[in-house]
Protein backbone atom coordinates (compact mmCIF):
# COMPACT_ATOMS: atom_id res chain seq x y z
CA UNK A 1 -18.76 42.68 85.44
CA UNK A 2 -19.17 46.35 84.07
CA UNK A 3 -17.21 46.77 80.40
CA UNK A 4 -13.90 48.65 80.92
CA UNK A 5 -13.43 51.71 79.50
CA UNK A 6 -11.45 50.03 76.65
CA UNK A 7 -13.66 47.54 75.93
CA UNK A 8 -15.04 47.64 72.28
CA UNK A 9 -18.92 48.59 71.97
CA UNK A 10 -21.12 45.80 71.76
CA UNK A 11 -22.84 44.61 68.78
CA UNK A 12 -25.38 46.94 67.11
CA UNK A 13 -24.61 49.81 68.97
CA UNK A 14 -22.11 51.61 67.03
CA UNK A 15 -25.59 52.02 64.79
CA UNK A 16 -27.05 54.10 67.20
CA UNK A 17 -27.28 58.16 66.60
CA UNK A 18 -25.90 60.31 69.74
CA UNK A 19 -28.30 61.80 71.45
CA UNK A 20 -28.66 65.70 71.24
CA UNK A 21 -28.46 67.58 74.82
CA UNK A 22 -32.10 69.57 75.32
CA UNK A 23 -31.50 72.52 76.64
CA UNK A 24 -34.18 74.40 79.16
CA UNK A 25 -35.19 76.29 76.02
CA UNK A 26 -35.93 73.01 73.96
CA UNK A 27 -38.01 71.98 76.55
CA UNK A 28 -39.98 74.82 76.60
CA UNK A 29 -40.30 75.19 73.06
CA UNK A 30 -41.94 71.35 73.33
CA UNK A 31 -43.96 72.29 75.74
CA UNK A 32 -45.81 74.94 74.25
CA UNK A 33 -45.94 73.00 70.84
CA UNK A 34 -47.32 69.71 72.55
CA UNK A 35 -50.26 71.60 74.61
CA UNK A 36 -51.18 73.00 71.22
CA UNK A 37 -51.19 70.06 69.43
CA UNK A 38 -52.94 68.42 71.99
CA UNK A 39 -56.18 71.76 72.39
CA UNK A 40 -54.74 72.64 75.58
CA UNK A 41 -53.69 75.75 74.09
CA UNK A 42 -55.29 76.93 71.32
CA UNK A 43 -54.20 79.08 67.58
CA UNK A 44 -55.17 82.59 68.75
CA UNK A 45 -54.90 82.13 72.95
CA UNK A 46 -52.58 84.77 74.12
CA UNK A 47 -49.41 83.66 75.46
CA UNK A 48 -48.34 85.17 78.75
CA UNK A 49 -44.63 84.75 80.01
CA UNK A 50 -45.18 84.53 83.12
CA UNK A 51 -48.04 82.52 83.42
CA UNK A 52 -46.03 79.63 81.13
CA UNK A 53 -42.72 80.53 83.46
CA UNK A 54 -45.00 79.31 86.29
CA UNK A 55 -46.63 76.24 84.92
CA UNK A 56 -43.41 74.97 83.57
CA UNK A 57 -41.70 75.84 87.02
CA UNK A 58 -38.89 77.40 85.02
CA UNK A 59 -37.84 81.39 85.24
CA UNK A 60 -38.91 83.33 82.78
CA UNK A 61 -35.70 83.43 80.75
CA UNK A 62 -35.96 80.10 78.84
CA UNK A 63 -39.77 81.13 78.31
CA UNK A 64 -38.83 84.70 76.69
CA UNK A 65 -35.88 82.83 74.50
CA UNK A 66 -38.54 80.06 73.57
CA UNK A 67 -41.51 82.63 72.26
CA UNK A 68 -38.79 84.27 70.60
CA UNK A 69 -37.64 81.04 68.70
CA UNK A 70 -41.89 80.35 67.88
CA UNK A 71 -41.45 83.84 66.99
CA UNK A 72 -39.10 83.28 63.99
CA UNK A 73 -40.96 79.84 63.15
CA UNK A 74 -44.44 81.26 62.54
CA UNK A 75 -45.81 79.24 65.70
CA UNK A 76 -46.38 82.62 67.75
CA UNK A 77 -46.94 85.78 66.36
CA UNK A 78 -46.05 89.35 68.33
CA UNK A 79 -48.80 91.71 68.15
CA UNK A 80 -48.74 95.34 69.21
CA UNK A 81 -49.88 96.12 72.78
CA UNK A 82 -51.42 92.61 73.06
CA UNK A 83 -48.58 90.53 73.42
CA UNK A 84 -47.81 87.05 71.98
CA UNK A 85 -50.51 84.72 70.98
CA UNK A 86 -50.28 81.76 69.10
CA UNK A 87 -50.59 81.25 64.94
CA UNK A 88 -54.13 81.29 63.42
CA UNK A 89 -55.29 78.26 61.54
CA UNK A 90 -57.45 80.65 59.50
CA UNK A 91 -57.74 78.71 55.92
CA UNK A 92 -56.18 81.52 54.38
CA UNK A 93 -53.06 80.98 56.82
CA UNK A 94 -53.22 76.79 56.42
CA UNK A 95 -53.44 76.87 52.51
CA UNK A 96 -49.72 79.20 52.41
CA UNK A 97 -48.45 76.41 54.69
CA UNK A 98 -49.04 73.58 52.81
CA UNK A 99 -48.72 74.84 49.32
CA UNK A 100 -44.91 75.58 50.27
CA UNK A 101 -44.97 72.22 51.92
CA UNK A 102 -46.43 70.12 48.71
CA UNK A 103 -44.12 71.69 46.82
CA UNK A 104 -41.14 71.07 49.25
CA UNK A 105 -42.10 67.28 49.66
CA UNK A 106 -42.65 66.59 45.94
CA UNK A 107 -39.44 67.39 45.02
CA UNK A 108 -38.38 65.45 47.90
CA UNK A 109 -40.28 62.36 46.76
CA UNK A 110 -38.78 62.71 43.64
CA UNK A 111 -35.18 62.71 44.49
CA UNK A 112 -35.96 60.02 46.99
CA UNK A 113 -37.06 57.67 44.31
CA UNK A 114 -34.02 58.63 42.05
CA UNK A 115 -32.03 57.50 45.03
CA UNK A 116 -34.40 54.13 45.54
CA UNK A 117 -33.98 52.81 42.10
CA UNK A 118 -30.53 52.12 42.84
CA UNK A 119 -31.39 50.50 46.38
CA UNK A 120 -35.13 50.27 48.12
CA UNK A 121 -32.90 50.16 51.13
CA UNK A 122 -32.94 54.15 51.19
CA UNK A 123 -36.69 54.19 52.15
CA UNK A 124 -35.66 51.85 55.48
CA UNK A 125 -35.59 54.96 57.59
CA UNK A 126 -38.85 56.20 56.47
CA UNK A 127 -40.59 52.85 57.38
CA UNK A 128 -39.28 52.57 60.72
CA UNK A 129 -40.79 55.71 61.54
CA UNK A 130 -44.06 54.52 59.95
CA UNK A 131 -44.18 51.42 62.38
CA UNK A 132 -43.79 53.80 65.26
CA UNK A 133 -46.69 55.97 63.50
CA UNK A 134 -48.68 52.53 63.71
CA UNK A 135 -47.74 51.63 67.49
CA UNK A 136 -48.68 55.12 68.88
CA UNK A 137 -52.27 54.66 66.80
CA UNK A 138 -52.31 51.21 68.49
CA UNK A 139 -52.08 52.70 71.74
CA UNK A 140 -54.57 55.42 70.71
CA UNK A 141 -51.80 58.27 71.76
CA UNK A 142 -52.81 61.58 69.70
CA UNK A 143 -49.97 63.36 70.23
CA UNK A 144 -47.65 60.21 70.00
CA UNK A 145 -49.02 59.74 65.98
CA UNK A 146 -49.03 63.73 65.21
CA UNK A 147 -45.21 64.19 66.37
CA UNK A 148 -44.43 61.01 64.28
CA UNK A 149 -46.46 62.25 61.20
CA UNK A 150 -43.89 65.59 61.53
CA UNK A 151 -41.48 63.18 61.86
CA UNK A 152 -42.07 60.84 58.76
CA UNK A 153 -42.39 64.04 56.37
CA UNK A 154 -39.25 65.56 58.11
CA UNK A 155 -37.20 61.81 57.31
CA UNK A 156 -38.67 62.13 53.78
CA UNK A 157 -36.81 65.53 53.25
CA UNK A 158 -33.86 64.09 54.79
CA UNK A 159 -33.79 60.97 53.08
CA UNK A 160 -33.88 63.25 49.40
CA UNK A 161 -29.84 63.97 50.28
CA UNK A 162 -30.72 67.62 49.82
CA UNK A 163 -29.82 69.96 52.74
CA UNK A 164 -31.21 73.42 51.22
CA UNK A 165 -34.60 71.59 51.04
CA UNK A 166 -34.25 70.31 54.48
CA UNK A 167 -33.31 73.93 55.88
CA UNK A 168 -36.03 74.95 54.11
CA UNK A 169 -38.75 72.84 55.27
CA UNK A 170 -37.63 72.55 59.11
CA UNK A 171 -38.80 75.81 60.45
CA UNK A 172 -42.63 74.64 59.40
CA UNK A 173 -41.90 71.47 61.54
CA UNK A 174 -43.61 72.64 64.50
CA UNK A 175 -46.53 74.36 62.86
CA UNK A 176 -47.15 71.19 61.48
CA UNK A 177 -46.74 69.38 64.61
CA UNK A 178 -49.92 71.48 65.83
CA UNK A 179 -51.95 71.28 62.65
CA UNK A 180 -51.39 67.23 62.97
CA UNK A 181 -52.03 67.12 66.47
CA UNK A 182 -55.38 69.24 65.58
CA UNK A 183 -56.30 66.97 63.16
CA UNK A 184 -56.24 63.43 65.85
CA UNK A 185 -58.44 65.56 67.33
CA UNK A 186 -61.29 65.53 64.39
CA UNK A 187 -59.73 62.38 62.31
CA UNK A 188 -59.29 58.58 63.12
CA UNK A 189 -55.16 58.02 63.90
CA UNK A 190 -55.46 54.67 62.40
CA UNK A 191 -56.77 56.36 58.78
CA UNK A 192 -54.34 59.61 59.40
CA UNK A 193 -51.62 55.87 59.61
CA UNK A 194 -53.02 54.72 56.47
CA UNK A 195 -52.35 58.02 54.56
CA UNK A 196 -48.94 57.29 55.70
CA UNK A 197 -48.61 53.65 54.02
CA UNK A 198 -50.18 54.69 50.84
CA UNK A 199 -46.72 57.56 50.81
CA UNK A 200 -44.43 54.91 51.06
CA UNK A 201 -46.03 52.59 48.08
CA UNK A 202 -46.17 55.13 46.13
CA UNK A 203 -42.24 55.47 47.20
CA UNK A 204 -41.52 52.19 46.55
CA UNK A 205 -43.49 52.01 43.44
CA UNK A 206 -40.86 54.99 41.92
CA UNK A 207 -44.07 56.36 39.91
CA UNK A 208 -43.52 60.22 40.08
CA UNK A 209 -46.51 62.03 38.48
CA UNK A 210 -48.66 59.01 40.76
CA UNK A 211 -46.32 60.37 43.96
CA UNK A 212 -47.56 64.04 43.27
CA UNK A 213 -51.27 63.74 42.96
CA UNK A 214 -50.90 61.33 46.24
CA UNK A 215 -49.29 64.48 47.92
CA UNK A 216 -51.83 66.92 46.56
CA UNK A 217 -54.68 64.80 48.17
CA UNK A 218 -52.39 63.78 51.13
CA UNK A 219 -51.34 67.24 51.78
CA UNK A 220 -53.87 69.70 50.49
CA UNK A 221 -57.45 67.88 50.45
CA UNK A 222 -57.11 66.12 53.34
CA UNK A 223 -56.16 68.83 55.53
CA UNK A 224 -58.96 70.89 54.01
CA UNK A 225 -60.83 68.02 55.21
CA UNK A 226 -60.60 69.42 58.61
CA UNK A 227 -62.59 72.84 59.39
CA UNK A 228 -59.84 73.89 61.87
CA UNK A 229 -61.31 77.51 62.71
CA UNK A 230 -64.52 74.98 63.48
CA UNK A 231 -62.56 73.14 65.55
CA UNK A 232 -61.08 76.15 67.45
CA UNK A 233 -64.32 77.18 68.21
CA UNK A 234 -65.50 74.08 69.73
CA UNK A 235 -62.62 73.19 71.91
CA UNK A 236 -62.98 77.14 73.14
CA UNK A 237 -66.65 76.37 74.07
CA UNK A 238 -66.02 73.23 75.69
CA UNK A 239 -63.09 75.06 78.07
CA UNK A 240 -65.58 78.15 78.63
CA UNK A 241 -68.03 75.45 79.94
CA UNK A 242 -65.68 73.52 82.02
CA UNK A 243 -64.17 76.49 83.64
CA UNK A 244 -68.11 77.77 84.42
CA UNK A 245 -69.08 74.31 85.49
């Protein structure tokens, strides 16, 4: 028999977070993110309204809102007389990314450990994501390991208990969602996992000058691991071939 209306949630439930309503525009917005992360699009295509209007089956409305939101986030970029394209992952570009982002997520580390010494509990959130992070590498999904990997750095802000940090680190979210999903593209998921274990032992082990130089490699030579103008190139080549072929 269905619950009544009255009837008190069952157990575990009341633990769950509401879900947030997606609007049209959300969708877009993931849309265009996702076939970047994944080389469908790539940093520097041009963007054309009505072309994404039409593949989405959506009017062009939610598309011109969503560019505009990419707009503000660095994701698309407005040029003069040729329209939107998408960022550049020029190393000039990447390296003003992540130096604000090392910075951001070592003083997040930091006040997450203040807040672990008093109970490891706190870093709970941060390893459920983690064993998602290892399921999608499991199931060798790309995309499914580079949204997570936004995800974990995005709990580790969170979990810090510091909202300006937060507000400042969210609108590089989906740049970084590309640049991670760029990366499956040229680096194992099960080592990009790994990076991701060694974050949360250094977490756990509450050593904060051993946290920062993790995040400088983590963060800084990693990525620079990954010639992503290289990349670029290739996956343009390999679409100019398929499209001749």
């Amino acid at each position: 028999m269905p619950a009544s209306p009255t009837s008190p949630p069952r157990a575990g439930l009341g633990r769950l977070a509401p879900l947030a309503a997606r609007t049209l525009v959300d969708q877009v917005v993931d849309a265009i993110v996702e076939a970047t992360a994944r080389g469908v699009f790539l940093p520097g295509d041009r963007i054309v309204e009505a072309e994404v209007a039409r593949s989405l089956n959506v009017s062009r409305i939610p598309v011109r809102e969503a560019l505009r939101l990419l707009e503000s986030q660095g994701v698309v970029v407005s040029e003069r007389y040729r329209g939107m394209r998408l960022m550049s992952v020029d190393i000039d570009r990447l390296e003003k990314i992540l130096k604000v982002r090392l910075a951001l997520e070592k003083l997040a580390g930091a006040e997450v450990m203040a807040r672990a010494a008093a109970g490891p509990a706190v870093l709970a959130p941060l390893e459920e994501v983690l064993a998602r992070m290892h399921a999608a590498a499991d199931a060798e999904d790309g995309f499914g390991v580079a949204h997570l990997d936004t995800e974990f750095h995005r709990c580790l802000c969170r979990l810090s208990g510091n909202d300006v940090l937060v507000q400042s680190w969210e609108p590089l979210s989906r740049q970084l969602t590309i640049i991670f999903g760029l990366a499956t593209l040229k680096k194992t998921l099960k080592g990009i996992v790994e990076e991701h274990d060694a974050v949360i032992a250094a977490l756990r082990a509450g050593d904060a000058a051993g946290f920062d130089r993790l995040m400088e490699v983590h963060i800084l030579e990693y990525s620079r691991a990954v010639d992503y103008e290289k990349l670029v190139e290739q996956l343009r080549r390999l679409e100019t071939r398929r499209r001749a072929g």
